[in-house]
ModelCIF file with pLDDT and N, C-alpha, C, O atoms, coordinates in Angstrom:
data_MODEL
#
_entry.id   MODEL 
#
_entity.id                         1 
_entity.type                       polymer 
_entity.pdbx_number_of_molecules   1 
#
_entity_poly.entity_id                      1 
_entity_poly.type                           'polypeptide(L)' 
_entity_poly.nstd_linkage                   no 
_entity_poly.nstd_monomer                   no 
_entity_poly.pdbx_seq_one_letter_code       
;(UNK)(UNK)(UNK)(UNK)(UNK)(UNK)(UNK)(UNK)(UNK)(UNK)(UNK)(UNK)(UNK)(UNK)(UNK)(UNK)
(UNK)(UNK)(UNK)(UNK)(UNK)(UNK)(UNK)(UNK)(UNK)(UNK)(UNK)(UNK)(UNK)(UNK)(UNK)(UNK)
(UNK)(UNK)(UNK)(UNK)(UNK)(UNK)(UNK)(UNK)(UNK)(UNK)(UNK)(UNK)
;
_entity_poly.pdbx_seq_one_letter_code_can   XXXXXXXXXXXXXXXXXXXXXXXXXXXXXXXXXXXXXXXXXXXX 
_entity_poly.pdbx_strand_id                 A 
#
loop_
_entity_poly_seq.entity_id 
_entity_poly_seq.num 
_entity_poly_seq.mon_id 
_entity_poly_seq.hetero 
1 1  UNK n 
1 2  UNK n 
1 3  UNK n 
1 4  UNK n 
1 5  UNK n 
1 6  UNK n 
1 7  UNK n 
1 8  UNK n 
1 9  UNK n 
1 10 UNK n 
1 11 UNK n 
1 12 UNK n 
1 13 UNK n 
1 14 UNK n 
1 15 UNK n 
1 16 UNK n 
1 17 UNK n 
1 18 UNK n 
1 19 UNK n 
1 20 UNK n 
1 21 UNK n 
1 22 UNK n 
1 23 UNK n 
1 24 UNK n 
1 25 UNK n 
1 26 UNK n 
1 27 UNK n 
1 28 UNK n 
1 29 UNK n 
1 30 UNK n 
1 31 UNK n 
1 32 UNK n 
1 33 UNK n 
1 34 UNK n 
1 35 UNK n 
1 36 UNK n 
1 37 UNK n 
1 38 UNK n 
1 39 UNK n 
1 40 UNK n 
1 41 UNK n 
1 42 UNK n 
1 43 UNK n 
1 44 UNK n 
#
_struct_asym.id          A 
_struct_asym.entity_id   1 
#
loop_
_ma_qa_metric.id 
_ma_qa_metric.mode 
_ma_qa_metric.name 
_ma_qa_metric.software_group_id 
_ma_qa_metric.type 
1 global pLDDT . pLDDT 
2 local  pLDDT . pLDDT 
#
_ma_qa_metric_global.metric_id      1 
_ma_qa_metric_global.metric_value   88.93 
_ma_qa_metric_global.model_id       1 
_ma_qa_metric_global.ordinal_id     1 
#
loop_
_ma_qa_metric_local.label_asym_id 
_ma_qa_metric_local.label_comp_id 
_ma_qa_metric_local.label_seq_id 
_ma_qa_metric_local.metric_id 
_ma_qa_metric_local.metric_value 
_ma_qa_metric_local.model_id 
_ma_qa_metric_local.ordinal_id 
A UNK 1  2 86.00 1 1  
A UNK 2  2 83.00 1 2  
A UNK 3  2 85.00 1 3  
A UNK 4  2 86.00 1 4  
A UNK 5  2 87.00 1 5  
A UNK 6  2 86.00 1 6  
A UNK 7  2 88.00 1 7  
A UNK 8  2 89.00 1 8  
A UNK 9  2 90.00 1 9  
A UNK 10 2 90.00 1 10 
A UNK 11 2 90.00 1 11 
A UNK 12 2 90.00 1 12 
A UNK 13 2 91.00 1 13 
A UNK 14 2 91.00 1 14 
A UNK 15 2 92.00 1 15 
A UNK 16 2 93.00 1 16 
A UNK 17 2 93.00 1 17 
A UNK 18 2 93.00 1 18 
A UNK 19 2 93.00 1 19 
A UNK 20 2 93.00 1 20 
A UNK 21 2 93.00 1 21 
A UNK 22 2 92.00 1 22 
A UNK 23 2 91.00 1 23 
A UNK 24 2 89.00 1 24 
A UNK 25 2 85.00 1 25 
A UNK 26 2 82.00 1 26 
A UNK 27 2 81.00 1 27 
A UNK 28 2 84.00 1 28 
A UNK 29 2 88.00 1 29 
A UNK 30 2 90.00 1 30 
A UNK 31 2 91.00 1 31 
A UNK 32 2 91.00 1 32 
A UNK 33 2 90.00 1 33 
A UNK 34 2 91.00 1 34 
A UNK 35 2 89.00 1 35 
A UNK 36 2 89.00 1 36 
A UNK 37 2 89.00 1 37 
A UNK 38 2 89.00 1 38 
A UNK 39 2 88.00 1 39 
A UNK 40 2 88.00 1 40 
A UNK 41 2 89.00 1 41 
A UNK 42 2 88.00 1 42 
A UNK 43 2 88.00 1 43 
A UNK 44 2 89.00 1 44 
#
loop_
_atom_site.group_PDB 
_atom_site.id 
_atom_site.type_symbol 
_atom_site.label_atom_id 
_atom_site.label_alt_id 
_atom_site.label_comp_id 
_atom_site.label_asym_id 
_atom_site.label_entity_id 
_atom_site.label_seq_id 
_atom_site.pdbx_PDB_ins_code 
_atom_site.Cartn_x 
_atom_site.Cartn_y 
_atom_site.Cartn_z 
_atom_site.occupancy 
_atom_site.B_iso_or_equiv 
_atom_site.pdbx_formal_charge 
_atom_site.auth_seq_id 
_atom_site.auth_comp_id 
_atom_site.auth_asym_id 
_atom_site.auth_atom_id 
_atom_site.pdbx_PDB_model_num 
ATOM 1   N N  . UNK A 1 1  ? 15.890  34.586  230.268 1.00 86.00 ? 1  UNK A N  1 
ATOM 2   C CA . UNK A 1 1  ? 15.769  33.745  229.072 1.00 86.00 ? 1  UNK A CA 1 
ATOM 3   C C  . UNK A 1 1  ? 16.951  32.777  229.011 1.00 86.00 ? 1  UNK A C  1 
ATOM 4   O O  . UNK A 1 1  ? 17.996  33.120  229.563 1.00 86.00 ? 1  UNK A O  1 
ATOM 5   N N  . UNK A 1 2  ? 16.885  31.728  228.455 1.00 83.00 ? 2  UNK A N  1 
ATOM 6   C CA . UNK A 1 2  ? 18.322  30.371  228.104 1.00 83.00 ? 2  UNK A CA 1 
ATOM 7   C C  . UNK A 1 2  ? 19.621  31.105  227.112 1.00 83.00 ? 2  UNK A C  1 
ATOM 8   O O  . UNK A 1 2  ? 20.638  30.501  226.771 1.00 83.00 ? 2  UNK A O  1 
ATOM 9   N N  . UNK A 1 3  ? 19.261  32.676  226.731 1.00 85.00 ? 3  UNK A N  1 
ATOM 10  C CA . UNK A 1 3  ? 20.358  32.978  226.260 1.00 85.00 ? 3  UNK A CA 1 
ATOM 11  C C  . UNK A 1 3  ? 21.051  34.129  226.817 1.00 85.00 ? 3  UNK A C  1 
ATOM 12  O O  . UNK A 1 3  ? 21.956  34.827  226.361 1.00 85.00 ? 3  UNK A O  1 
ATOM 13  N N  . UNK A 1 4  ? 20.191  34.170  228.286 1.00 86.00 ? 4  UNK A N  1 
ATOM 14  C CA . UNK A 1 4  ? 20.895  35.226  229.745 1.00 86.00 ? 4  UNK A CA 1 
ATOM 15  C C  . UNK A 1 4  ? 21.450  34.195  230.540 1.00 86.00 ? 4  UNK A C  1 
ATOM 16  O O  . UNK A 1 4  ? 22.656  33.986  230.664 1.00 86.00 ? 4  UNK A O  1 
ATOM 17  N N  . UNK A 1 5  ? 20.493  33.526  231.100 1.00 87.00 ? 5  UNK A N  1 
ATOM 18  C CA . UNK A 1 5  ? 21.476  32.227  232.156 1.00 87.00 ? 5  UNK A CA 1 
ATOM 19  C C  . UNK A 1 5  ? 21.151  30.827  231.920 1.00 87.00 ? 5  UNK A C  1 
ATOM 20  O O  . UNK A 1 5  ? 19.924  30.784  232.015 1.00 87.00 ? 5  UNK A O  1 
ATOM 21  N N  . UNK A 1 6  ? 21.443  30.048  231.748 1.00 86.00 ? 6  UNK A N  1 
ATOM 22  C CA . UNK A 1 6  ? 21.811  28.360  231.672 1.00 86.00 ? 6  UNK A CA 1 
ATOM 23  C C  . UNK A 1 6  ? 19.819  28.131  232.183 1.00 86.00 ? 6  UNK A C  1 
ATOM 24  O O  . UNK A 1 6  ? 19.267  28.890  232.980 1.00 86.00 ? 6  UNK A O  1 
ATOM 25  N N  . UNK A 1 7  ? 19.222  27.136  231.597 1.00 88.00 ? 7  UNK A N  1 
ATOM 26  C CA . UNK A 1 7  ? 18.155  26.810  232.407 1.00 88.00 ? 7  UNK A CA 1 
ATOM 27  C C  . UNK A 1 7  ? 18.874  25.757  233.077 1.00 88.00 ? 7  UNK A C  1 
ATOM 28  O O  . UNK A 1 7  ? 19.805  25.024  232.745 1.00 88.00 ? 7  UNK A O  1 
ATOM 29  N N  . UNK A 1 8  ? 17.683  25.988  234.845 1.00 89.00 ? 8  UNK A N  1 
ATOM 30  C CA . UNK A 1 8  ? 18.272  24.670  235.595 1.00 89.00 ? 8  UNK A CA 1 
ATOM 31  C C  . UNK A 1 8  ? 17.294  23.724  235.790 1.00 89.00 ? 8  UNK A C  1 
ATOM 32  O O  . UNK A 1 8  ? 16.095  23.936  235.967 1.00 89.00 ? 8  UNK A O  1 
ATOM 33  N N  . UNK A 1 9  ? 18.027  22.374  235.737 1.00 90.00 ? 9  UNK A N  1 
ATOM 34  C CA . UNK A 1 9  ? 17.144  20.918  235.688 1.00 90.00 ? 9  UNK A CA 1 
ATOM 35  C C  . UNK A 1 9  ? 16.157  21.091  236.933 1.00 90.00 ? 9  UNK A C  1 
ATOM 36  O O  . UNK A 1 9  ? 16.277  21.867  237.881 1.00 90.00 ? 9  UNK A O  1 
ATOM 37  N N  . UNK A 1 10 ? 15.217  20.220  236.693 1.00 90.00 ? 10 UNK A N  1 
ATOM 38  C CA . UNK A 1 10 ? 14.152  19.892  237.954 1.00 90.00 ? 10 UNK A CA 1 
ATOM 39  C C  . UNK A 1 10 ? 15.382  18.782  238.844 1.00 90.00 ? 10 UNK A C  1 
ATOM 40  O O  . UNK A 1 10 ? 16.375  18.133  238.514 1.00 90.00 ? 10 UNK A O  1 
ATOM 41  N N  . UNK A 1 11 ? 14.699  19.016  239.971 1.00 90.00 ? 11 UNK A N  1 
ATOM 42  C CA . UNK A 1 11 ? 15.318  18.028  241.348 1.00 90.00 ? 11 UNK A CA 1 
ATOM 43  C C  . UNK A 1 11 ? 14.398  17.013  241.178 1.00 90.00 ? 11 UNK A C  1 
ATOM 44  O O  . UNK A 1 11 ? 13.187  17.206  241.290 1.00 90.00 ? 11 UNK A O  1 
ATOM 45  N N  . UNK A 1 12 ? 15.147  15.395  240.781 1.00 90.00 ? 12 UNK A N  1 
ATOM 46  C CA . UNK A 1 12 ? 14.304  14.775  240.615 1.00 90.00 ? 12 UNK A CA 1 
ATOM 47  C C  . UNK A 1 12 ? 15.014  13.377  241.457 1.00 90.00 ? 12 UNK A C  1 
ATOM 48  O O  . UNK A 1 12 ? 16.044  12.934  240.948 1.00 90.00 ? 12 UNK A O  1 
ATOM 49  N N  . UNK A 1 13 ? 14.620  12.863  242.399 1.00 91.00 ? 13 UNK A N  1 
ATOM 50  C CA . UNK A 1 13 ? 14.989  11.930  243.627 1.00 91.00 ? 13 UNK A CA 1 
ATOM 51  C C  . UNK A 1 13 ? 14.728  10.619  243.279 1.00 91.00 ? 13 UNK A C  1 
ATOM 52  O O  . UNK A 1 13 ? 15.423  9.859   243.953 1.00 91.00 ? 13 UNK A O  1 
ATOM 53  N N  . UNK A 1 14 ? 14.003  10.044  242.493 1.00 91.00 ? 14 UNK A N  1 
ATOM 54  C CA . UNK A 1 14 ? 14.247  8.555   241.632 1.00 91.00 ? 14 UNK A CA 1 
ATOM 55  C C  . UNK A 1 14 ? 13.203  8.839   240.701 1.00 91.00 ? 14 UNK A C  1 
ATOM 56  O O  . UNK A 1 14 ? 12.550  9.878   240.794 1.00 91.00 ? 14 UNK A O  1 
ATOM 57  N N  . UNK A 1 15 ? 12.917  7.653   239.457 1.00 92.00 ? 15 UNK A N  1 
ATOM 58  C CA . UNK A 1 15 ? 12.057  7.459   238.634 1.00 92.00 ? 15 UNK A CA 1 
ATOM 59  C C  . UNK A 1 15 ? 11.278  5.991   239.031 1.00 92.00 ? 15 UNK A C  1 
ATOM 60  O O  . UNK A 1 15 ? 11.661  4.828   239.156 1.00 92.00 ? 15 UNK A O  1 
ATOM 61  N N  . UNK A 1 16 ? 10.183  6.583   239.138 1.00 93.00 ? 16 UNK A N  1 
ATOM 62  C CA . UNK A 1 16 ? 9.172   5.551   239.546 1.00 93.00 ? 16 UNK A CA 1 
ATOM 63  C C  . UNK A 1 16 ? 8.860   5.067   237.474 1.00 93.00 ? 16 UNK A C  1 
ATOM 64  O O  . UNK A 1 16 ? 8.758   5.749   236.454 1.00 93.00 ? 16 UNK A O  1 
ATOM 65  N N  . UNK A 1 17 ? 8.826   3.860   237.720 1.00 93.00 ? 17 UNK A N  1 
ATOM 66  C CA . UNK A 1 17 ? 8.159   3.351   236.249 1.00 93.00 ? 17 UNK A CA 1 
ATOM 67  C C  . UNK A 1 17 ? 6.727   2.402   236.614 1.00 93.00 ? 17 UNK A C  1 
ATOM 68  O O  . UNK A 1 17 ? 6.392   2.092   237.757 1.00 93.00 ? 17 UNK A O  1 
ATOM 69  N N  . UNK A 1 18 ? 6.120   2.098   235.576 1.00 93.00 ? 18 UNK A N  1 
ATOM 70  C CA . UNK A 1 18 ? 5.011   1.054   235.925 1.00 93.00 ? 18 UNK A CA 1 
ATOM 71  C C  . UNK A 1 18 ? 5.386   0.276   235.178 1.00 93.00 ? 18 UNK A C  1 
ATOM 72  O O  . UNK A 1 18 ? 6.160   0.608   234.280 1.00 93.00 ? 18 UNK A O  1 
ATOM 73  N N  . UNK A 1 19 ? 4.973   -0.919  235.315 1.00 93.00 ? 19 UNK A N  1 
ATOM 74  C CA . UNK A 1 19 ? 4.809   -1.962  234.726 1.00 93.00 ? 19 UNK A CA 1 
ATOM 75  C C  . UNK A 1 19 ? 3.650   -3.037  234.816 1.00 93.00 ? 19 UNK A C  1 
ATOM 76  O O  . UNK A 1 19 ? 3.326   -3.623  235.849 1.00 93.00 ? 19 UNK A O  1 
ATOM 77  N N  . UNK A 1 20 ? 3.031   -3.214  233.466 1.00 93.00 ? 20 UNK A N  1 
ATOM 78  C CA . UNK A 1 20 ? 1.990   -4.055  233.654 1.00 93.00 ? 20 UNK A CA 1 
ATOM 79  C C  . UNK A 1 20 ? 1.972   -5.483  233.487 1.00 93.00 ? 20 UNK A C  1 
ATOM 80  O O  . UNK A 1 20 ? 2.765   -6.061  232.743 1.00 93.00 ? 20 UNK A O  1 
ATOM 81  N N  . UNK A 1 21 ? 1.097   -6.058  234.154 1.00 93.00 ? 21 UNK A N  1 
ATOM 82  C CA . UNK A 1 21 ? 0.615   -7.367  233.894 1.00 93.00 ? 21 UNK A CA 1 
ATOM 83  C C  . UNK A 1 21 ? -0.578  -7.978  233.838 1.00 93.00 ? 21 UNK A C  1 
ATOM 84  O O  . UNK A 1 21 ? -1.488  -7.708  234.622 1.00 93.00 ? 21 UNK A O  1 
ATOM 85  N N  . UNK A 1 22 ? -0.686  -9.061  232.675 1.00 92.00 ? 22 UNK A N  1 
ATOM 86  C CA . UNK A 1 22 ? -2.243  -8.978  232.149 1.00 92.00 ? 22 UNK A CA 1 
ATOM 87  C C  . UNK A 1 22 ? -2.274  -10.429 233.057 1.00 92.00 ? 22 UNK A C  1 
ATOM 88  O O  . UNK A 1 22 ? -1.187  -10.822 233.480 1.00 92.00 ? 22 UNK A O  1 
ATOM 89  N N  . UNK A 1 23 ? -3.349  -11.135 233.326 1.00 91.00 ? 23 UNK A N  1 
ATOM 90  C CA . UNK A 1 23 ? -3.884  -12.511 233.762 1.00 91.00 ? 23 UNK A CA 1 
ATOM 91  C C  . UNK A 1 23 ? -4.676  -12.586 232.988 1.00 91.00 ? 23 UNK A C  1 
ATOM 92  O O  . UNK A 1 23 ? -5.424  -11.664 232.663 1.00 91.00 ? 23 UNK A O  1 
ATOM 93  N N  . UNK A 1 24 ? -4.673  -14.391 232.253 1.00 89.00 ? 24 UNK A N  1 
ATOM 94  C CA . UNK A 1 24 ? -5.812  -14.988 231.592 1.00 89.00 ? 24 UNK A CA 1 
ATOM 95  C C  . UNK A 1 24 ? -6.135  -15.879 232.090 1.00 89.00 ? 24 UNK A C  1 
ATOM 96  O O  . UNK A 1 24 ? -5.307  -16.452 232.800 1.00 89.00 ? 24 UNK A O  1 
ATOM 97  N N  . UNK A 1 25 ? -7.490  -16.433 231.965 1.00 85.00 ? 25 UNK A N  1 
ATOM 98  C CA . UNK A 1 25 ? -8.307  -17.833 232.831 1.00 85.00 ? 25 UNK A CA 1 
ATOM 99  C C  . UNK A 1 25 ? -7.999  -17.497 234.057 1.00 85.00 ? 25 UNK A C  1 
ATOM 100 O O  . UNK A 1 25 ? -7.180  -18.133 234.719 1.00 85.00 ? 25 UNK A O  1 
ATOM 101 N N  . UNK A 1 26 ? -8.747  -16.256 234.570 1.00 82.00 ? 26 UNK A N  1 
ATOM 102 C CA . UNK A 1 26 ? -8.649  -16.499 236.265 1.00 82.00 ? 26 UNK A CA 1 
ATOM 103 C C  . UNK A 1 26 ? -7.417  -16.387 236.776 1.00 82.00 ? 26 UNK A C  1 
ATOM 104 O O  . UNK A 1 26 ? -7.483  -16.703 237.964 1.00 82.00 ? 26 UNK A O  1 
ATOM 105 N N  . UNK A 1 27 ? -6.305  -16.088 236.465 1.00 81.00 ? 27 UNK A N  1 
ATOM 106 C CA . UNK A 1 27 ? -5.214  -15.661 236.812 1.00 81.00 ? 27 UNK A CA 1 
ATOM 107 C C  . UNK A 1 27 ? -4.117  -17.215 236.602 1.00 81.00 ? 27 UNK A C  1 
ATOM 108 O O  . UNK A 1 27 ? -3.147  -17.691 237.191 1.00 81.00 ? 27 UNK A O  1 
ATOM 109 N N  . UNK A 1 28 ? -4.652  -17.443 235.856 1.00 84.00 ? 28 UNK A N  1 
ATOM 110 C CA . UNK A 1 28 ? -3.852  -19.027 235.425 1.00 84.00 ? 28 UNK A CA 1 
ATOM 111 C C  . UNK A 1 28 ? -2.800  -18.509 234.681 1.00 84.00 ? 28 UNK A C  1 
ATOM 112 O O  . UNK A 1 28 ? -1.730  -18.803 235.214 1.00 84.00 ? 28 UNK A O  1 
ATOM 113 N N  . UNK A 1 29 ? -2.700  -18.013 233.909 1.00 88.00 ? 29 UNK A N  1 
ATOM 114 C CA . UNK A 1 29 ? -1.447  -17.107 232.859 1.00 88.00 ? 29 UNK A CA 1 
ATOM 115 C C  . UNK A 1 29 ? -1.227  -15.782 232.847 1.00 88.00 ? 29 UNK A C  1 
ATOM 116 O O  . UNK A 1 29 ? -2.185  -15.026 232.685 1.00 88.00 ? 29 UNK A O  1 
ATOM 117 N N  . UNK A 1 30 ? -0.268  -15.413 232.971 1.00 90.00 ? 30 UNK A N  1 
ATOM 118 C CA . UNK A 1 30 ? 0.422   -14.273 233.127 1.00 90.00 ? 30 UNK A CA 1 
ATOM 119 C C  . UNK A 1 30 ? 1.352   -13.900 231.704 1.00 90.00 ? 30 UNK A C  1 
ATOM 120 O O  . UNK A 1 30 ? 1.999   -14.655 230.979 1.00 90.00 ? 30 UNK A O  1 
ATOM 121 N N  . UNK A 1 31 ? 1.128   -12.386 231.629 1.00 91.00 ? 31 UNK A N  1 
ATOM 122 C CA . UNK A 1 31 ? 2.126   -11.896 230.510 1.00 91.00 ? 31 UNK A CA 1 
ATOM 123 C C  . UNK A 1 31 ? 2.225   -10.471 230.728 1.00 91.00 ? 31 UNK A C  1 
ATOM 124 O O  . UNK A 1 31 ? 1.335   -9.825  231.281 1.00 91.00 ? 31 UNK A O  1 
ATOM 125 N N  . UNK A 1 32 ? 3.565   -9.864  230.190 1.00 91.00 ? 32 UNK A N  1 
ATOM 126 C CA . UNK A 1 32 ? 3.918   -8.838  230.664 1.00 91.00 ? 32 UNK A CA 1 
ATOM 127 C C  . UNK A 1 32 ? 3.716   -7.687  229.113 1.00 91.00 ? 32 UNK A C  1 
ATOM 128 O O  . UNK A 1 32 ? 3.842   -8.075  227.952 1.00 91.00 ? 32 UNK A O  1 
ATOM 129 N N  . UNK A 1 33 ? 3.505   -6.779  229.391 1.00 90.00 ? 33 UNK A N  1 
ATOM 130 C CA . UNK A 1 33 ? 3.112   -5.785  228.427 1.00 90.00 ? 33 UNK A CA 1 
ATOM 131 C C  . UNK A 1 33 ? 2.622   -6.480  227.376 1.00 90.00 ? 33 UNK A C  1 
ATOM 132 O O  . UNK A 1 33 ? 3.274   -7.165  226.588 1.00 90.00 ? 33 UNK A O  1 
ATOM 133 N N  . UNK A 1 34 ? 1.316   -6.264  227.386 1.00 91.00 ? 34 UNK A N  1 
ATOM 134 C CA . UNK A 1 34 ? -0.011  -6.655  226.945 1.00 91.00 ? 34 UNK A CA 1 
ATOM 135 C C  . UNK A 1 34 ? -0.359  -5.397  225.611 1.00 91.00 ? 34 UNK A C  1 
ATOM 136 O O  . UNK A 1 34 ? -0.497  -4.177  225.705 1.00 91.00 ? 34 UNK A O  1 
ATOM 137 N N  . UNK A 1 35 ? -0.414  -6.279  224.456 1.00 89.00 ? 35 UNK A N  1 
ATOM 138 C CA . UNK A 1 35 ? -0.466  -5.737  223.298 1.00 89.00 ? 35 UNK A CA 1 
ATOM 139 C C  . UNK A 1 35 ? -2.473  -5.469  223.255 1.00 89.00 ? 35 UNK A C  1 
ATOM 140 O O  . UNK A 1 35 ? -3.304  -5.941  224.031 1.00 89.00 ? 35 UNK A O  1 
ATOM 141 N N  . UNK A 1 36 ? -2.674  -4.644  222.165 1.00 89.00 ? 36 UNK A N  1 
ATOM 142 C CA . UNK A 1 36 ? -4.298  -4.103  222.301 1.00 89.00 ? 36 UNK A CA 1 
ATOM 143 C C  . UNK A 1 36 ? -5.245  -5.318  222.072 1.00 89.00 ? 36 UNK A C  1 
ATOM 144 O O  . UNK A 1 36 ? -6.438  -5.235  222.364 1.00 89.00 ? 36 UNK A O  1 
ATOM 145 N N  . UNK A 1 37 ? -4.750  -6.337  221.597 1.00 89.00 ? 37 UNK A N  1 
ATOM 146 C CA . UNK A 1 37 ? -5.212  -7.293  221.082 1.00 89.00 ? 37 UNK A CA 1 
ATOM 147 C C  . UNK A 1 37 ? -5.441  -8.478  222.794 1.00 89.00 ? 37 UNK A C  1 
ATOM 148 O O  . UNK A 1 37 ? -6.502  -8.929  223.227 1.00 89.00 ? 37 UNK A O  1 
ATOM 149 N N  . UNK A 1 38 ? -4.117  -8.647  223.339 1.00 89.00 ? 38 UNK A N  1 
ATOM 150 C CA . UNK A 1 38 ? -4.145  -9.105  224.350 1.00 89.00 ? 38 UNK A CA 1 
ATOM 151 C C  . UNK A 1 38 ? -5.153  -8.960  225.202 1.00 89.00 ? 38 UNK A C  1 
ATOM 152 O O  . UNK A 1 38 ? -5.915  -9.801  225.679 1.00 89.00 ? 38 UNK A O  1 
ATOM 153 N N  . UNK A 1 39 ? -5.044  -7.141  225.429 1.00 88.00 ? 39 UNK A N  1 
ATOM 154 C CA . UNK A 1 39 ? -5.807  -6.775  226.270 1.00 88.00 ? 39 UNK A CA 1 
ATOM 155 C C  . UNK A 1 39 ? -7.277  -6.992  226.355 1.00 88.00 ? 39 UNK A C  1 
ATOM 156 O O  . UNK A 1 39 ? -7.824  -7.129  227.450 1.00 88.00 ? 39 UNK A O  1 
ATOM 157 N N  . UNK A 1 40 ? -7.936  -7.026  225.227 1.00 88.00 ? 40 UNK A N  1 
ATOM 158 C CA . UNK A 1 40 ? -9.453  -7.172  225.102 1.00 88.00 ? 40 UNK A CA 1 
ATOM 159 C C  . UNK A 1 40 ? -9.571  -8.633  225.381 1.00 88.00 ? 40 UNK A C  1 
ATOM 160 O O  . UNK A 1 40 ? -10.768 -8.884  225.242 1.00 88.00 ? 40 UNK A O  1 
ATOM 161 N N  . UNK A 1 41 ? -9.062  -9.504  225.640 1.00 89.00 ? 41 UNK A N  1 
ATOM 162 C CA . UNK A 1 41 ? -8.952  -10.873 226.207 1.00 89.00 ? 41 UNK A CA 1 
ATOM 163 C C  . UNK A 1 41 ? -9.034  -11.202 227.470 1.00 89.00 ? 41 UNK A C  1 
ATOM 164 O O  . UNK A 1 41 ? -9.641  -12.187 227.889 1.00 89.00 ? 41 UNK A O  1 
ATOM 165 N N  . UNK A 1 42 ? -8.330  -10.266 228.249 1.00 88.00 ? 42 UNK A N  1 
ATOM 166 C CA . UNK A 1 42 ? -7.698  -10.632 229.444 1.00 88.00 ? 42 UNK A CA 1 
ATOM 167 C C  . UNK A 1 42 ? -8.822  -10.865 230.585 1.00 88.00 ? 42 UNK A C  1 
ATOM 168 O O  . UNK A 1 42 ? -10.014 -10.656 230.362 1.00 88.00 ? 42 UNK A O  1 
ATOM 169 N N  . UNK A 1 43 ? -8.368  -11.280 231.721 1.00 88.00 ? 43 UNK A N  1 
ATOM 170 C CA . UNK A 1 43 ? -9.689  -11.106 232.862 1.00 88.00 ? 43 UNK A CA 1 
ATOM 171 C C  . UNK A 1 43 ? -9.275  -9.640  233.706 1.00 88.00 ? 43 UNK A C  1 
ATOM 172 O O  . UNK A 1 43 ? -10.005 -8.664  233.880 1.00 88.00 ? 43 UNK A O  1 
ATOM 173 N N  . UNK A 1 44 ? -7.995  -9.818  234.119 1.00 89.00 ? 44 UNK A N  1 
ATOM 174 C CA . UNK A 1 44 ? -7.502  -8.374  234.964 1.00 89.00 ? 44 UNK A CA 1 
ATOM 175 C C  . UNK A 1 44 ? -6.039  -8.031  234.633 1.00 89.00 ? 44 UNK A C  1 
ATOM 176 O O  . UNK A 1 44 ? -5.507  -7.041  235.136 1.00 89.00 ? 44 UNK A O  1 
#
């Protein structure tokens, strides 16, 4: 239990993140984190 020995961390070797990006008109415009509103707009 954490009040017999210390818990130990996970081994963790980098953090992958995502990041999105929306295109509008065919990939004519670009924007980065795309609100819910955005999104139902977008092409991809």
């Amino acid at each position: 239990s954490p009040e017999e020995r210390d818990p130990i961390p996970l081994s963790i070797y980098h953090m992958p993140i995502s990041v999105s990006f929306s295109f509008f008109q065919q990939g004519t415009y670009l924007l980065v984190d795309p609100s819910e509103r955005e999104e139902r707009v977008m092409d991809g």
